[in-house]
Protein backbone atom coordinates (compact mmCIF):
# COMPACT_ATOMS: atom_id res chain seq x y z
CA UNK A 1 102.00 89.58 106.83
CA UNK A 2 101.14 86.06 106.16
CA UNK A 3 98.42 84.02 108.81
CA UNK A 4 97.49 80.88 108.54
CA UNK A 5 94.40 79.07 109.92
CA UNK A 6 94.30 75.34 110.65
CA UNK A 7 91.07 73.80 110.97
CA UNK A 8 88.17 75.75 108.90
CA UNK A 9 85.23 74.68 111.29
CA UNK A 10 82.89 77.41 112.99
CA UNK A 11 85.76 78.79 114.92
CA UNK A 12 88.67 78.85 112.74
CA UNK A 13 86.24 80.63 109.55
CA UNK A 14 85.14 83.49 112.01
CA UNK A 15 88.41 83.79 112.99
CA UNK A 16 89.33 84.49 109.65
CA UNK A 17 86.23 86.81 109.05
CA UNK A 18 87.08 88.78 111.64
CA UNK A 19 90.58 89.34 110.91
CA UNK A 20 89.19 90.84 107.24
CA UNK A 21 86.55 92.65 109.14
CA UNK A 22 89.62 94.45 111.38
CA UNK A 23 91.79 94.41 108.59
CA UNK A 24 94.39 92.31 110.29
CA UNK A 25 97.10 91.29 108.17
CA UNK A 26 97.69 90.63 104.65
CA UNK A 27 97.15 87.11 103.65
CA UNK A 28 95.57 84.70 105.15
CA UNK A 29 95.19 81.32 104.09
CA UNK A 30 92.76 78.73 105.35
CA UNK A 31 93.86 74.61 105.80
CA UNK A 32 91.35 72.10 106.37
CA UNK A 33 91.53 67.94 106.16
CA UNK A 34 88.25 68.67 104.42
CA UNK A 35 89.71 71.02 100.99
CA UNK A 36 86.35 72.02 99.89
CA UNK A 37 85.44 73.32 103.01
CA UNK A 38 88.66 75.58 103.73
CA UNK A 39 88.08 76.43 99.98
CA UNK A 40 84.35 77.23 100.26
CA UNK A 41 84.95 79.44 103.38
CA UNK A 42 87.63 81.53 101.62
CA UNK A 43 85.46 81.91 99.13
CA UNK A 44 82.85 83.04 100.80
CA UNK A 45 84.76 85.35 102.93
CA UNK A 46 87.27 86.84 100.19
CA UNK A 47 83.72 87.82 98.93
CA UNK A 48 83.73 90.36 101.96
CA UNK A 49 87.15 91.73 101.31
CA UNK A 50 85.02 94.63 99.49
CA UNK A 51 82.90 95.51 101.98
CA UNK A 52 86.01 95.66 104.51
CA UNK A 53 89.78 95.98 104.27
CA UNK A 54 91.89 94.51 101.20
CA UNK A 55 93.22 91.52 102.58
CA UNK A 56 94.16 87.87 100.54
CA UNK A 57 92.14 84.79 101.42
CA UNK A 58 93.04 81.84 99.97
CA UNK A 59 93.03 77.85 100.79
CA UNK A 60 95.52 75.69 100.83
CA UNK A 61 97.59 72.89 102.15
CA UNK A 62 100.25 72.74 105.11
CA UNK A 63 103.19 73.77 102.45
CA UNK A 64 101.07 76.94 101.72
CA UNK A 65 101.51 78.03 105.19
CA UNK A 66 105.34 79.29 104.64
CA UNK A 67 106.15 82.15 105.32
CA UNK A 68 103.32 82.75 108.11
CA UNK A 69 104.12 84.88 110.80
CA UNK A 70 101.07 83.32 112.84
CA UNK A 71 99.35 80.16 112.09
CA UNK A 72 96.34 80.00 114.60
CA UNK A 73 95.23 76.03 115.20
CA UNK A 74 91.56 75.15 115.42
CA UNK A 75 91.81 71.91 113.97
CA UNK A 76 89.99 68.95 116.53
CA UNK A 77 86.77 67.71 117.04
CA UNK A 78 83.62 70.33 118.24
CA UNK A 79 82.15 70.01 121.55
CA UNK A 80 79.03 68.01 122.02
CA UNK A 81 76.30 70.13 124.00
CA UNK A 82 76.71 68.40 127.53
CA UNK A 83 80.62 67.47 126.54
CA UNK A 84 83.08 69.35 129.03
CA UNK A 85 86.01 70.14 127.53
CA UNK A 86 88.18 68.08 129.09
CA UNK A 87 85.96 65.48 127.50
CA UNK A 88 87.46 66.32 124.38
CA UNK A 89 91.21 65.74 125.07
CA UNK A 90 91.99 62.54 124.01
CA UNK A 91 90.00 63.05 120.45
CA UNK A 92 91.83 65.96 119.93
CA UNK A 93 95.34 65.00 120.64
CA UNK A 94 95.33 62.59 118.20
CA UNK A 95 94.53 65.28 115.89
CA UNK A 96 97.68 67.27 116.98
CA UNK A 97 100.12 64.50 117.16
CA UNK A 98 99.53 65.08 112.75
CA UNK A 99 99.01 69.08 112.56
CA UNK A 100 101.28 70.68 114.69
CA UNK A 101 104.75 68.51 113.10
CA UNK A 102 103.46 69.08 109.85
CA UNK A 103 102.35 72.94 110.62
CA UNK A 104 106.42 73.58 111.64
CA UNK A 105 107.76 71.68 108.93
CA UNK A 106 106.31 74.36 106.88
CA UNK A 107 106.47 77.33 109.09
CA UNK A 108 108.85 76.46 111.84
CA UNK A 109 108.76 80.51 112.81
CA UNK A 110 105.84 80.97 112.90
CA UNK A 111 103.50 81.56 116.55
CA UNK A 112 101.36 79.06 117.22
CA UNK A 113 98.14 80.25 118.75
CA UNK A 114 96.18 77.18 120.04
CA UNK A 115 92.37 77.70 119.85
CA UNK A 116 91.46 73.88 120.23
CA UNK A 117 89.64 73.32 123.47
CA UNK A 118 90.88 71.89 126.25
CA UNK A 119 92.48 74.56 125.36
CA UNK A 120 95.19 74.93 128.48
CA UNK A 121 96.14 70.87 127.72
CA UNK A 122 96.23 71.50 123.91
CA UNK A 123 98.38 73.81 124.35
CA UNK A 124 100.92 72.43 126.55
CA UNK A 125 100.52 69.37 123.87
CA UNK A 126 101.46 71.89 120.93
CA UNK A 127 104.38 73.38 122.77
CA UNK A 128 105.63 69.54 124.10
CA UNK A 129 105.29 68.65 120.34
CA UNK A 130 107.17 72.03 118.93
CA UNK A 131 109.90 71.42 121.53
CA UNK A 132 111.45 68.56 118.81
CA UNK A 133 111.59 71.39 116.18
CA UNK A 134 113.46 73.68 118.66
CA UNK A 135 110.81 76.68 118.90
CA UNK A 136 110.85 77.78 122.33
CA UNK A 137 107.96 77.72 124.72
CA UNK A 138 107.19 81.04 124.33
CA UNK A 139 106.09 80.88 120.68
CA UNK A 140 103.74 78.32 121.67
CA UNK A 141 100.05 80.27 123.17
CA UNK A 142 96.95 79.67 123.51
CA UNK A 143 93.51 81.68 123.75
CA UNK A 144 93.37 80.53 127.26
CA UNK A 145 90.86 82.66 129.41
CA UNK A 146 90.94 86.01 126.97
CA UNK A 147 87.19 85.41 125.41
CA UNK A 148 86.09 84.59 129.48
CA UNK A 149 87.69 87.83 130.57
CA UNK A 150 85.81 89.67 127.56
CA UNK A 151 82.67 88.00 129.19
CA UNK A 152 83.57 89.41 132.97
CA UNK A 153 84.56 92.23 131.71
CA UNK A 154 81.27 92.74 129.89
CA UNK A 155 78.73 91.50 132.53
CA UNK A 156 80.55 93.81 134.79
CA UNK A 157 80.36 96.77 132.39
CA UNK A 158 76.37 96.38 131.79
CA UNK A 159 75.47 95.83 135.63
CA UNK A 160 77.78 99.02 136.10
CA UNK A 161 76.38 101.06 133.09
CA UNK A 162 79.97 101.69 132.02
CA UNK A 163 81.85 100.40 128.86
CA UNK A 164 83.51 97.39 129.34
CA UNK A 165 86.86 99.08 127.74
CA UNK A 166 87.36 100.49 131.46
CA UNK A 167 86.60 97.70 133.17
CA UNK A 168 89.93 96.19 134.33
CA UNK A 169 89.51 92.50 135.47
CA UNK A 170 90.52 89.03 135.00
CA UNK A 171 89.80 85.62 134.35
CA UNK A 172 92.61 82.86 135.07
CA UNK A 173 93.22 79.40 135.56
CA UNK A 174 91.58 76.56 133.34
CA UNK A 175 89.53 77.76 130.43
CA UNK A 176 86.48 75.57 131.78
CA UNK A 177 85.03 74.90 134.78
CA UNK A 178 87.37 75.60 137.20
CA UNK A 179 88.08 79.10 136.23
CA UNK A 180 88.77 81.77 138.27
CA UNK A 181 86.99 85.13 138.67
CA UNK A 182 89.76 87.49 140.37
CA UNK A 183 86.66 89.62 141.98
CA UNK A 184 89.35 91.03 144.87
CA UNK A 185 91.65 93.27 141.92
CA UNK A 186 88.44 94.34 139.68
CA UNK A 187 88.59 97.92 138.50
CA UNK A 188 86.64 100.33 136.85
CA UNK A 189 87.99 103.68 135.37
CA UNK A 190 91.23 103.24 137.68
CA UNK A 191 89.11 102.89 141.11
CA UNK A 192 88.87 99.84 142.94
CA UNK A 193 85.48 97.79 141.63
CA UNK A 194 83.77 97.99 145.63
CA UNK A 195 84.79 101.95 145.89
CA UNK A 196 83.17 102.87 142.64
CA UNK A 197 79.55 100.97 143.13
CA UNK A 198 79.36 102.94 146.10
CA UNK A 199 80.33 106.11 144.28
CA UNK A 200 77.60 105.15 141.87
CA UNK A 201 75.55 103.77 144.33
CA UNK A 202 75.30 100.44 142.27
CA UNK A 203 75.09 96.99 144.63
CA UNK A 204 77.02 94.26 144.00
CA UNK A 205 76.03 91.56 146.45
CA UNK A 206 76.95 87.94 147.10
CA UNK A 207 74.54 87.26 144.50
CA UNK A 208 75.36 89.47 141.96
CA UNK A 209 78.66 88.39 142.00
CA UNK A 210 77.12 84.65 142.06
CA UNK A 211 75.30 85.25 138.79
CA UNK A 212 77.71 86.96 136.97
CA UNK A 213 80.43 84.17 138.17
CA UNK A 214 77.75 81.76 136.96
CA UNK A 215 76.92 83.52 133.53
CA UNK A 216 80.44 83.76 132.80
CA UNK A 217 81.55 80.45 133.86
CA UNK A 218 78.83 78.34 131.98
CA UNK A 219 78.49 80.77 128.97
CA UNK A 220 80.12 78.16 126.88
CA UNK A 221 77.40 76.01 128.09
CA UNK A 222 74.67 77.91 127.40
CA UNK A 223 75.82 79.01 124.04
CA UNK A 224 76.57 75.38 122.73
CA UNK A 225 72.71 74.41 124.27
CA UNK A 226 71.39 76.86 122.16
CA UNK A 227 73.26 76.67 119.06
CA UNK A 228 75.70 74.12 118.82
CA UNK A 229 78.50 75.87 118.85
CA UNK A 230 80.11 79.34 120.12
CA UNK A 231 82.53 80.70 117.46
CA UNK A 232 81.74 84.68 117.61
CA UNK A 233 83.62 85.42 120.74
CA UNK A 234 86.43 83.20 120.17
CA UNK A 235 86.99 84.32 116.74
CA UNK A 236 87.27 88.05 117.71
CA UNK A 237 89.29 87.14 120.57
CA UNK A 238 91.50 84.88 118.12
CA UNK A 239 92.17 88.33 116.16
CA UNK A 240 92.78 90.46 118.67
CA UNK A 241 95.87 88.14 119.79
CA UNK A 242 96.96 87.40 116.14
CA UNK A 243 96.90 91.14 115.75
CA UNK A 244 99.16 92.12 119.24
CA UNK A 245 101.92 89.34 117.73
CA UNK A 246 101.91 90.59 114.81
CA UNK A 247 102.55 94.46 115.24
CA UNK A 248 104.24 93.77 118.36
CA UNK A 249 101.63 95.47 120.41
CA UNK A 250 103.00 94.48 123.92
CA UNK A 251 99.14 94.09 124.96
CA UNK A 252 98.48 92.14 128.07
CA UNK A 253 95.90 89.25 127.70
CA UNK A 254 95.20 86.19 129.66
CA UNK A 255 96.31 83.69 127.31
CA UNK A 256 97.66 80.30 128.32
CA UNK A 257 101.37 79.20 127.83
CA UNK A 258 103.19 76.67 129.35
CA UNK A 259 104.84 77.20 132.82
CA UNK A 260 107.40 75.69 135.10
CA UNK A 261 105.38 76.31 138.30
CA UNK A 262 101.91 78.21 139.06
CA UNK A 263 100.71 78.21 142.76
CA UNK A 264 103.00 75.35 143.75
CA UNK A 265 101.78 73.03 140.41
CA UNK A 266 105.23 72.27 138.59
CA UNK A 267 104.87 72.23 134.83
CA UNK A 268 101.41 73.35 133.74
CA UNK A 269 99.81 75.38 131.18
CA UNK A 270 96.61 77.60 132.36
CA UNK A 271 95.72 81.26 131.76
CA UNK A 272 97.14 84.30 133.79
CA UNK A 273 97.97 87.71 132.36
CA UNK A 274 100.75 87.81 129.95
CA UNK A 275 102.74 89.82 127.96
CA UNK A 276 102.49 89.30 124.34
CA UNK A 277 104.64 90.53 121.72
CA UNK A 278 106.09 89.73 118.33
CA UNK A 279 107.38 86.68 119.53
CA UNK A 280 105.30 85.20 121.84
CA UNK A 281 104.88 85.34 125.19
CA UNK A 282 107.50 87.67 126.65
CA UNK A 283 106.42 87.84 130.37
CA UNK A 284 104.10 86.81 132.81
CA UNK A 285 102.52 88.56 135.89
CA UNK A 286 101.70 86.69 139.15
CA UNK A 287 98.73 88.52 140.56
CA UNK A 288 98.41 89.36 143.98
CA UNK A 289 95.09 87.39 144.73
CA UNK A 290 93.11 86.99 147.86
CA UNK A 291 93.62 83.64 149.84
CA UNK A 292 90.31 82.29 148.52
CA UNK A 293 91.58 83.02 144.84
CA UNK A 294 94.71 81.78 145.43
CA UNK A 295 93.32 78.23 146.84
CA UNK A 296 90.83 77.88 143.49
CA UNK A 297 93.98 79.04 140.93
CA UNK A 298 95.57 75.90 142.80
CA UNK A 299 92.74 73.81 142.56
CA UNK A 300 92.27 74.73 138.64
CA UNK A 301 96.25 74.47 137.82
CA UNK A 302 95.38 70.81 139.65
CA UNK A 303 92.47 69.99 137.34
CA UNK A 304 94.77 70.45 134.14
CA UNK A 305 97.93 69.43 135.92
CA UNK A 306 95.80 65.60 136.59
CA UNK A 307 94.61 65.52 132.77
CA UNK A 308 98.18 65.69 131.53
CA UNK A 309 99.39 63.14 133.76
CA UNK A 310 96.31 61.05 132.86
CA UNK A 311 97.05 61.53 129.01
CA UNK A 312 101.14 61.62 128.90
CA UNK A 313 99.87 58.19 131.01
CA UNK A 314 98.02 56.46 128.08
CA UNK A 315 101.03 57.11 125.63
């Protein structure tokens, strides 16, 4: 099982690293604009093949991609600390106007899995450009909100003193600022988040929930301000999706795809729990939200519904 990785920056070589270190796959194969640099990271991580699981690494150009069964895009410009994302769109559609044709000329079926931030607009880019190569919209993802629902998930787990694995709760909307928390369906170990802090006798107050909200909604932020970049949380969440597509796993994650119509917003790609599978995106699930949710998943769907127009706009 072939995977390819476009764009060998922080992201896209930790992405890679962590596929070897889960033993995800068989091949993978790294493509950069910048050769040495796709083929100095495959060096450098084919070195940990025997320290981990016996997996090809190689670099490559676009034709080398054939055969993938994934090809995960983190090709664009980094984010500047300061920069919000949707800063970044215009530099980085350029940059997809070239990669995603010339990704599908090689491996038209292949699943994309967008990575490049803003991610939600990316995406619906990718999938818009795809569209003239006839793969449908469900091949077309994104990491959407899955590395900010890790975060809830976590914060939630440590203020709880329970592993996050049984913490059941989600992050939707825009992966940026206008994210939503979904505090109102939060679970832990099957019990309703409220019914088990009393259980526990654990408080989680209006500002609890307003620090963790914060903390998970300006991670990013924080991350970048401290060391350029965030690429460890992203690239384990980029394997854990290439993995589900490629066994089939029918896992539910809240990755981004592109939809006809989310709370009223025709056309629009943000993050809400989906069901992913060999091919894509087979499903997704409408939650049942609390009014206040359901006004901010508007107002977010809004936010990335207005960049589109603004870029589609400028062409």
């Amino acid at each position: 099982m072939k995977v390819g990785i476009v764009g060998c920056g922080y992201v896209g070589a930790t992405a890679a690293y962590a596929l070897v270190m889960q033993g995800i796959g068989r091949e993978i194969v790294l493509v950069d604009k910048n050769a040495a640099r796709a083929a100095a990271e495959a060096d450098d991580i084919r070195h940990a093949v025997p320290f981990s699981h016996p997996l090809e690494v190689n670099c490559g150009n676009y034709e080398d991609l054939a055969g993938s069964r994934v090809v995960v895009l983190c090709a664009g410009v980094g984010q500047k600390p300061g920069e919000s994302r949707l800063q970044l769109l215009q530099r980085n559609a350029t940059v997809f106007r070239e990669v995603v044709p010339a990704v599908l000329e090689h491996a038209p079926d292949a699943v994309l899995v967008v990575a490049t931030n803003p991610v939600d607009v990316m995406t619906h880019l990718a999938a818009r450009f795809a569209v003239e190569f006839g793969v449908p919209a469900g091949r077309v993802l994104g990491s959407g909100t899955t590395l900010d629902t890790a975060r809830f998930r976590s914060l939630l787990g440590v203020h709880c003193g329970v592993d996050p694995r049984h913490v059941h709760a989600y992050v939707i909307g825009e992966h940026g600022d206008s994210e939503v928390l979904t505090w109102s369906l939060a679970t832990i170990g099957g019990m309703p988040l409220e019914s088990f802090a009393r259980l526990r006798n654990i408080g989680i107050t209006d500002s609890i929930r307003q620090q963790i909200d914060h903390d998970v909604r300006r991670a990013a932020y924080t991350i970048i301000g401290g060391k350029g970049a965030t690429y460890y949380g992203i690239g384990c969440a980029l394997a854990r999706i290439v993995n589900v597509i490629l066994h089939d796993q029918r896992s539910i994650l809240t990755v981004c795809a592109p939809t006809a119509e989310i709370a009223g917003v025709h056309d629009v790609t943000i993050a809400l729990p989906r069901l992913l599978g060999g091919d894509g995106v087979l499903e997704s699930f409408p939650l049942p939200l609390d009014e206040q949710e359901s006004g901010l998943l508007l107002d977010s769907a809004l936010v990335i519904r207005k960049a589109l127009d603004e870029l589609l706009h400028d062409q």
